[in-house]
N, C-alpha and C. Protein backbone atom coordinates (compact mmCIF):
# COMPACT_ATOMS: atom_id res chain seq x y z
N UNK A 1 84.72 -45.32 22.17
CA UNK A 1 85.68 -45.47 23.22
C UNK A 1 87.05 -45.08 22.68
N UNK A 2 87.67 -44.48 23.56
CA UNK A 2 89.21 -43.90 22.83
C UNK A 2 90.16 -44.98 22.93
N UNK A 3 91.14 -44.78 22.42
CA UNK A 3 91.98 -46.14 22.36
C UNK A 3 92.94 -45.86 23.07
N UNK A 4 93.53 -46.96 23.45
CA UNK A 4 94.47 -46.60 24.77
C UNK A 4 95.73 -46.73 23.82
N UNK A 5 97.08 -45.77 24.62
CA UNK A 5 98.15 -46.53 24.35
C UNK A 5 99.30 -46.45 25.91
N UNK A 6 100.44 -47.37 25.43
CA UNK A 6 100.97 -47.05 26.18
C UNK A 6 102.00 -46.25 26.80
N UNK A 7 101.99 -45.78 25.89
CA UNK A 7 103.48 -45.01 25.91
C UNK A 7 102.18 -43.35 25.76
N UNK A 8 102.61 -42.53 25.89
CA UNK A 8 102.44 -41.04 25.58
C UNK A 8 103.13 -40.79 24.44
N UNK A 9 102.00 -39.70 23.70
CA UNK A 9 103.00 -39.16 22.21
C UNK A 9 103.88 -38.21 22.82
N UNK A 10 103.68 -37.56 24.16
CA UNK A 10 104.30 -36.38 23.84
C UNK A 10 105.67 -36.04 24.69
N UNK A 11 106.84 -35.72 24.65
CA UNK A 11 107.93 -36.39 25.56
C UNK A 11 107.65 -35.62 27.08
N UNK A 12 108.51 -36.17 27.96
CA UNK A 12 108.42 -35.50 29.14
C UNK A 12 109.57 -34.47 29.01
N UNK A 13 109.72 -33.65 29.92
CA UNK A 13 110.68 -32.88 30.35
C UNK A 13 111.51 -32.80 31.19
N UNK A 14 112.11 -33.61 32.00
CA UNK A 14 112.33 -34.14 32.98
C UNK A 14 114.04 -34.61 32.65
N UNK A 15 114.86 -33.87 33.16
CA UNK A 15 116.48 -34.18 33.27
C UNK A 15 117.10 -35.52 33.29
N UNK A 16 117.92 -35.60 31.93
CA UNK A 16 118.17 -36.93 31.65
C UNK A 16 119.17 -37.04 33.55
N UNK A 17 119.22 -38.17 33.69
CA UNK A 17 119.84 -38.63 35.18
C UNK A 17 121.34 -38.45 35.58
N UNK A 18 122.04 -38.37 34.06
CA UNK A 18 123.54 -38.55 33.99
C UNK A 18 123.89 -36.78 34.20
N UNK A 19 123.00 -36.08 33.87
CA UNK A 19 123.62 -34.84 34.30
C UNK A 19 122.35 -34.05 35.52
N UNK A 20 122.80 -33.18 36.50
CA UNK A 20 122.04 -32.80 37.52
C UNK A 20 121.65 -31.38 36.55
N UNK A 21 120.39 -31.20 37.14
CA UNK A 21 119.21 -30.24 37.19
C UNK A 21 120.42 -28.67 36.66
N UNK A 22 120.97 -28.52 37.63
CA UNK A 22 121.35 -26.89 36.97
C UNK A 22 123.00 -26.93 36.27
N UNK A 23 123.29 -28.26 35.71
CA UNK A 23 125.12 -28.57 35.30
C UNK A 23 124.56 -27.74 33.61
N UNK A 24 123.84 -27.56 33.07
CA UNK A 24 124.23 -26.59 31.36
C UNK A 24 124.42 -25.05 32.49
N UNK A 25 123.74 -24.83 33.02
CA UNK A 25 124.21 -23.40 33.70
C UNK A 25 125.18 -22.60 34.32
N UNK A 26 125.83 -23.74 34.90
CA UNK A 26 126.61 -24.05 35.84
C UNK A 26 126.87 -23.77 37.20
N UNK A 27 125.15 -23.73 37.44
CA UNK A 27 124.55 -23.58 38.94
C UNK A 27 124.26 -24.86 39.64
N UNK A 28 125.24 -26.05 39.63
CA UNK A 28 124.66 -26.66 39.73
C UNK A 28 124.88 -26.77 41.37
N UNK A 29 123.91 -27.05 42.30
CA UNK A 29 123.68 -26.97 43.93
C UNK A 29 123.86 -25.73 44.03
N UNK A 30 123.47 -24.47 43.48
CA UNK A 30 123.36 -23.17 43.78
C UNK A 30 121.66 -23.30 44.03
N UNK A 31 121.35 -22.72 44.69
CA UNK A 31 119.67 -22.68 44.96
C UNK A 31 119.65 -21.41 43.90
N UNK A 32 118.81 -20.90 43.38
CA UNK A 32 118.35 -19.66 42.73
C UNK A 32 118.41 -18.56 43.33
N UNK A 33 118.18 -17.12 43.24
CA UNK A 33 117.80 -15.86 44.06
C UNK A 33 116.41 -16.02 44.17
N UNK A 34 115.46 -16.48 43.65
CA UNK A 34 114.18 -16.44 43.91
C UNK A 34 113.50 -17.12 44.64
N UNK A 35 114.69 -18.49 45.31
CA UNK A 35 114.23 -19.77 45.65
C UNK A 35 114.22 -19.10 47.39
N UNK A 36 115.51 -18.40 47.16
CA UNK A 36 116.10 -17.84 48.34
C UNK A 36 115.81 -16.87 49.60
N UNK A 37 114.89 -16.15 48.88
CA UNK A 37 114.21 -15.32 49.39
C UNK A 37 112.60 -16.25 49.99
N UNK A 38 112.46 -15.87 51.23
CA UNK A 38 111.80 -16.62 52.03
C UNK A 38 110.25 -15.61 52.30
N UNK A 39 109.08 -16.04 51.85
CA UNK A 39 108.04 -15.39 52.10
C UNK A 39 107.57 -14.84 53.40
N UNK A 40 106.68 -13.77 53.45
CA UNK A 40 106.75 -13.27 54.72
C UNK A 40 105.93 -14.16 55.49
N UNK A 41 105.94 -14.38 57.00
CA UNK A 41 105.31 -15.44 57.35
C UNK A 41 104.01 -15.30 57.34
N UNK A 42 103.32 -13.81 57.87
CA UNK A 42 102.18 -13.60 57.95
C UNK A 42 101.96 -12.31 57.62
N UNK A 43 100.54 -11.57 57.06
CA UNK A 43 100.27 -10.57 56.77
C UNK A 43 99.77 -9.44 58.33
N UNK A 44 100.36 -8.16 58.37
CA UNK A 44 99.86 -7.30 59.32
C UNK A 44 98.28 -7.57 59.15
N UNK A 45 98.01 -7.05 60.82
CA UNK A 45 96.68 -6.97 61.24
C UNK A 45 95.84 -5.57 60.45
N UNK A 46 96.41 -4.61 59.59
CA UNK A 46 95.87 -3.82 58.52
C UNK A 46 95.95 -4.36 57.14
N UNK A 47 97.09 -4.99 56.82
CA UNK A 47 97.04 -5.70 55.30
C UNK A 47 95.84 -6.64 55.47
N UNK A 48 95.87 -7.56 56.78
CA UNK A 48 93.94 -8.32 56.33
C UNK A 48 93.01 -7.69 56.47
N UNK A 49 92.89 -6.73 56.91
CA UNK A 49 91.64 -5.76 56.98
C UNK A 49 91.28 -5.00 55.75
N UNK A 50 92.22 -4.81 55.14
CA UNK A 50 92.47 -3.79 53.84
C UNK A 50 91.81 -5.28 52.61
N UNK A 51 92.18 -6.33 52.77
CA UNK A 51 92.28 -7.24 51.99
C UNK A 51 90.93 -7.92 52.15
N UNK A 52 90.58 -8.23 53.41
CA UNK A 52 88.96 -8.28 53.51
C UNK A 52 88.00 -7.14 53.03
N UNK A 53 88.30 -5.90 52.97
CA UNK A 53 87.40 -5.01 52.20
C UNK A 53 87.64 -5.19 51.13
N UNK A 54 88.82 -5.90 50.27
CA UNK A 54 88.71 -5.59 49.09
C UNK A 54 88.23 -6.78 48.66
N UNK A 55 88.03 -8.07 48.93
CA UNK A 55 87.50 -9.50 48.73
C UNK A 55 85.53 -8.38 49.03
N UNK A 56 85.50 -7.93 49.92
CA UNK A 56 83.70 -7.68 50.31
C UNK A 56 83.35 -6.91 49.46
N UNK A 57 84.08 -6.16 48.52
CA UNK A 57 84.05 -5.18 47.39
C UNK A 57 83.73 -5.92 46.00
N UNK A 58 84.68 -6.86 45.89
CA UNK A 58 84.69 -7.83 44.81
C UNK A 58 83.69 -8.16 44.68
N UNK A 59 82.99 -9.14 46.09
CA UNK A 59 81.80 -10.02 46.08
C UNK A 59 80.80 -9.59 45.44
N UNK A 60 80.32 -7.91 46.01
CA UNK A 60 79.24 -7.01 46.20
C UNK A 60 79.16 -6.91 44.41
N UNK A 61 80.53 -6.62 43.63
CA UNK A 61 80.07 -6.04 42.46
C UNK A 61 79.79 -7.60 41.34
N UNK A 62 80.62 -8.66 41.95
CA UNK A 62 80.27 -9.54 41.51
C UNK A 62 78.55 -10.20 41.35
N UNK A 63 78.22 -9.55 43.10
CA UNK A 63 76.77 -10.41 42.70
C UNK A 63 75.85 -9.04 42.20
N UNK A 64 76.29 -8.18 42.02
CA UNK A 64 75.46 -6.90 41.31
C UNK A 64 75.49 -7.25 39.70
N UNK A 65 76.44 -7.63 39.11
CA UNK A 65 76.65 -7.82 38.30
C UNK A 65 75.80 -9.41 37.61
N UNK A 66 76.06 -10.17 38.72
CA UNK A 66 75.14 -11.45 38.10
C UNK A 66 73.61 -11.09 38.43
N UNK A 67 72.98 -10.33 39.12
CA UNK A 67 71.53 -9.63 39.25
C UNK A 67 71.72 -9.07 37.61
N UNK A 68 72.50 -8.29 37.31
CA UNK A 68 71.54 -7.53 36.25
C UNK A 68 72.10 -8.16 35.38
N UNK A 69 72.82 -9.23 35.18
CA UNK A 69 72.59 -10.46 33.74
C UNK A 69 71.03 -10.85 33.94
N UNK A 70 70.77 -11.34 35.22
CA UNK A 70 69.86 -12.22 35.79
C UNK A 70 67.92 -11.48 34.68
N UNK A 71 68.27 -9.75 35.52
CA UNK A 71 67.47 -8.96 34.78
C UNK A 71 67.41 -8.71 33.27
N UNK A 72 68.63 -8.90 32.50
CA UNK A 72 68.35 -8.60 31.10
C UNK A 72 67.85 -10.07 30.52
N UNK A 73 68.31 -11.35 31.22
CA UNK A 73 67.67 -12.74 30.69
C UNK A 73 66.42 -12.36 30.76
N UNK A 74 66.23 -12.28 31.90
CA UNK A 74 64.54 -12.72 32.26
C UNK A 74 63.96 -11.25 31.31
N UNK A 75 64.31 -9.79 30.79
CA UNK A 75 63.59 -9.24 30.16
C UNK A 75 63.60 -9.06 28.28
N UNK A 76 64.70 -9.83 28.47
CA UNK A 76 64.81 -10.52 26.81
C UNK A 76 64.33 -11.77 26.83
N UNK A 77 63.85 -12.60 27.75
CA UNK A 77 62.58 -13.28 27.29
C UNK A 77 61.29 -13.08 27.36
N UNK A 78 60.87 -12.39 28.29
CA UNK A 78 59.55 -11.24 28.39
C UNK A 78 59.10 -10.58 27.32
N UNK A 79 60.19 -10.09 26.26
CA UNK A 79 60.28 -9.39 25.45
C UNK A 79 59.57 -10.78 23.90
N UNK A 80 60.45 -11.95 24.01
CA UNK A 80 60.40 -12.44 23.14
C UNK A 80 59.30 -13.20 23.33
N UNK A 81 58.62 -13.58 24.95
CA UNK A 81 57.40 -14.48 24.99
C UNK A 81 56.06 -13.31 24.53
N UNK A 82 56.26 -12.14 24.13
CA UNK A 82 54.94 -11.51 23.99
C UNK A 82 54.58 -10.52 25.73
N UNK A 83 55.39 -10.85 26.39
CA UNK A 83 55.56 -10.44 27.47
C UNK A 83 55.31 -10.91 28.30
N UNK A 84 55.31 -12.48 28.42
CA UNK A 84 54.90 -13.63 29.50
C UNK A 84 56.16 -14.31 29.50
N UNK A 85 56.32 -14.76 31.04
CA UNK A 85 57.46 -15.45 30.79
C UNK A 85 57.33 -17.22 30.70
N UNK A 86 58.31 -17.65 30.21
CA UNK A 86 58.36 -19.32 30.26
C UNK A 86 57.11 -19.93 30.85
N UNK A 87 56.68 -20.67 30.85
CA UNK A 87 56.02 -21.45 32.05
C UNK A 87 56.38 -22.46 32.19
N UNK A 88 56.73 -23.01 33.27
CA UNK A 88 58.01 -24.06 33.77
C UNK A 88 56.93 -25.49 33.17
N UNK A 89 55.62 -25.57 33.67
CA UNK A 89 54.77 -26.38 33.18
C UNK A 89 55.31 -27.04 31.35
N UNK A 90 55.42 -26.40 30.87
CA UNK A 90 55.54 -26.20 29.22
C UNK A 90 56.80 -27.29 29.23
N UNK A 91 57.69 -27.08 30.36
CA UNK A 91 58.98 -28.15 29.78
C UNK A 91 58.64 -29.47 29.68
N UNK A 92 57.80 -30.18 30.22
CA UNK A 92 57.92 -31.07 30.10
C UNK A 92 56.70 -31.68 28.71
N UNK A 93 56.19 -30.92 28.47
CA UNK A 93 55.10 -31.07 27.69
C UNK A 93 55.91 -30.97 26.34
N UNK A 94 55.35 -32.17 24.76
CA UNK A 94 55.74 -32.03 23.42
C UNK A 94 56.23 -31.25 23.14
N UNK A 95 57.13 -31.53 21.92
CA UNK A 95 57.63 -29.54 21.48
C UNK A 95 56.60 -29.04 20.50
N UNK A 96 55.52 -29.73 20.12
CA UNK A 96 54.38 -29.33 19.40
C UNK A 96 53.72 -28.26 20.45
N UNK A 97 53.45 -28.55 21.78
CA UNK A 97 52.87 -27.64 22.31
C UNK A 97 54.02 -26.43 22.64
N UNK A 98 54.88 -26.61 23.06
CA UNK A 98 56.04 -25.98 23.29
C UNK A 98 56.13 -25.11 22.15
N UNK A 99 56.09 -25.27 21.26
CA UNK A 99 56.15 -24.79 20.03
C UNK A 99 55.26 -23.43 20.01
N UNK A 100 53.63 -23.82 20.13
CA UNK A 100 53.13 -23.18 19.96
C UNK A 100 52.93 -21.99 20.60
N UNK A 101 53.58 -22.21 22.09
CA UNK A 101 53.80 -21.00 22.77
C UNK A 101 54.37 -20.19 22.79
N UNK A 102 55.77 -20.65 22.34
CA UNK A 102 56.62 -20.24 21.85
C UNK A 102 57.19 -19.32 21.02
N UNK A 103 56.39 -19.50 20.01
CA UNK A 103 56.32 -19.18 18.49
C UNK A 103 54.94 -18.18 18.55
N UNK A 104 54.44 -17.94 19.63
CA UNK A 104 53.23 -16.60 19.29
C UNK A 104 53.46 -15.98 18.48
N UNK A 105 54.84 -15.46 18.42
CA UNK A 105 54.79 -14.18 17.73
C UNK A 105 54.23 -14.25 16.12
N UNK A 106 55.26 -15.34 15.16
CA UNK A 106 54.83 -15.99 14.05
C UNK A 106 53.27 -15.72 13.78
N UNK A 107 52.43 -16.13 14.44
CA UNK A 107 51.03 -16.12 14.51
C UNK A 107 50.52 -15.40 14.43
N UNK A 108 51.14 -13.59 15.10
CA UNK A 108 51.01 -12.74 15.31
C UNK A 108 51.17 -11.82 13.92
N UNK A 109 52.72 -12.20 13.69
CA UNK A 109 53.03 -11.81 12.14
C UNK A 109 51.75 -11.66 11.10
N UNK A 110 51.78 -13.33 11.06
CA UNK A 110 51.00 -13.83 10.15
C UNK A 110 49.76 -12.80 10.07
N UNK A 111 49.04 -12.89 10.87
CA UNK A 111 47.57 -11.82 11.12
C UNK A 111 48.18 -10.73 10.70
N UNK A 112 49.29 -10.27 11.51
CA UNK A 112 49.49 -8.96 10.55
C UNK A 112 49.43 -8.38 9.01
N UNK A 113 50.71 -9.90 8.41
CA UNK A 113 50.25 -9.52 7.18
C UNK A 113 49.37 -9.66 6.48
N UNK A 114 48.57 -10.94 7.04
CA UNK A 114 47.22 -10.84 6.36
C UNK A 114 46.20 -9.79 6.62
N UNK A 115 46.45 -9.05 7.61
CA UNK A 115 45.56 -7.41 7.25
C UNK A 115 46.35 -6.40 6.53
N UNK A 116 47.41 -6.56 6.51
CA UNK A 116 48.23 -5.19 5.77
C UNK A 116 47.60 -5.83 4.07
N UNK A 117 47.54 -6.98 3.65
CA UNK A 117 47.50 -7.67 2.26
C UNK A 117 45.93 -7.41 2.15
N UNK A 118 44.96 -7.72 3.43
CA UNK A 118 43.64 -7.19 2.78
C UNK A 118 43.39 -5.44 2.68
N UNK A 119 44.37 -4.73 3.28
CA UNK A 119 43.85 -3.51 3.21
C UNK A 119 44.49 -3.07 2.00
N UNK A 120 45.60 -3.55 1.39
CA UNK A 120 46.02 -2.87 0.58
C UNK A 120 45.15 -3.42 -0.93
N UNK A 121 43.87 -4.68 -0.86
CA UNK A 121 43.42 -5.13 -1.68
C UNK A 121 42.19 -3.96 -2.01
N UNK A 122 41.63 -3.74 -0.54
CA UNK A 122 40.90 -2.53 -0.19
C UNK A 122 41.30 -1.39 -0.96
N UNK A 123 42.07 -1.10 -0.84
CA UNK A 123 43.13 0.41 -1.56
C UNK A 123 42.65 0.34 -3.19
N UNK A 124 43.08 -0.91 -3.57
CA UNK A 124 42.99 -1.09 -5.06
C UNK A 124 42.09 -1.42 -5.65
N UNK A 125 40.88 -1.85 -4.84
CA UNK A 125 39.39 -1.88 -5.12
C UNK A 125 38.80 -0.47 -4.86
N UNK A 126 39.03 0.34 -4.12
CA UNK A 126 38.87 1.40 -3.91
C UNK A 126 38.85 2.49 -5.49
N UNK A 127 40.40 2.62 -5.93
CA UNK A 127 40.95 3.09 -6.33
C UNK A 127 40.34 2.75 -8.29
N UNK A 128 40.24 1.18 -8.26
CA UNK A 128 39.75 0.65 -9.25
C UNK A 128 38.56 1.29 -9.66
N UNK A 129 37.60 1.21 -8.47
CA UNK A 129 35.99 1.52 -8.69
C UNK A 129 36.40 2.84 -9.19
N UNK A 130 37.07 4.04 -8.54
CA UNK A 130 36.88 5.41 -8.98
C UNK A 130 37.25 5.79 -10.41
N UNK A 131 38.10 5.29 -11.05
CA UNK A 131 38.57 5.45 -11.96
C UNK A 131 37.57 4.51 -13.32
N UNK A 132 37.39 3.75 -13.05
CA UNK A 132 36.46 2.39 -14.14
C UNK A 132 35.31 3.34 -13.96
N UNK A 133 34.47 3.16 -12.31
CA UNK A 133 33.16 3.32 -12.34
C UNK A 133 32.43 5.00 -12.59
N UNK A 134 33.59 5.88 -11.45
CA UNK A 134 33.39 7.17 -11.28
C UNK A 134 33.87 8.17 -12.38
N UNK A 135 34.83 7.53 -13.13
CA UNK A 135 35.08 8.29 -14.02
C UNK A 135 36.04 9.24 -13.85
N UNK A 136 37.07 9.36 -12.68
CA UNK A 136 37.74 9.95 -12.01
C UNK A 136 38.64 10.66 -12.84
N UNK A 137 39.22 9.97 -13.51
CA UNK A 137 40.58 9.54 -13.97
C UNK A 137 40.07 9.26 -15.63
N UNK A 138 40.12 9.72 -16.88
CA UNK A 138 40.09 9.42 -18.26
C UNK A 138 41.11 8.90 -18.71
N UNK A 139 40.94 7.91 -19.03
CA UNK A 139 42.01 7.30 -19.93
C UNK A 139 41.82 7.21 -21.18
């Protein structure tokens, strides 16, 4: 739990009382030029039209844009499930099983290198016999 205090560390900003808001400037009851100028009340019947196409423009590339995030998620996990996706079933189930689905690929590895390691044992039994047995090779 955070600890309270009462006071704030950090000061306010806020005009000591004895002097008014614009007296270091010496504007003081001058309104600003920026204050002064009064916004337009309403936009022409072409500025909202122009402004609604450009909000329906926005939208369009906005949700084009969250589609093809949408597509590279879902095919960078396709990619990484072996080419299956999630199965929603799986969430709630151990991460032992979770795991194992998960982790195909590992499994996959594994078999791999254990045939690349028997063929290359192959190679050297191969290679052994010709030379020892066949006589291939004199040493």
């Amino acid at each position: 739990m955070a600890k309270r205090a009462r006071v704030s560390g950090r000061p306010t900003s806020r005009p000591r009382p004895d002097r008014p808001l614009g007296a270091a400037s010496g504007t003081a009851g001058k309104p600003s030029a920026a204050a002064s100028k009064a916004p337009a009340a309403s936009l022409t019947e072409e500025e909202a039209q122009r402004a609604a196409e450009l909000e329906a423009a926005l939208v369009a590339q906005e949700k084009a844009a969250a589609r093809a995030r949408a597509a590279a998620l879902a095919a960078r996990a396709r990619r990484a499930g072996g080419g299956r996706e999630m199965d929603p079933e799986l969430l709630n189930q151990p991460l032992s099983v979770r795991a194992a689905h998960e982790y195909a690929y590992v499994a996959r590895d594994v078999r791999r290198i254990g045939l690349t390691a028997g063929l290359m044992l192959a190679i050297l039994l191969a290679i052994a016999l010709a030379i020892n047995v066949g006589g291939v090779i004199k040493l």
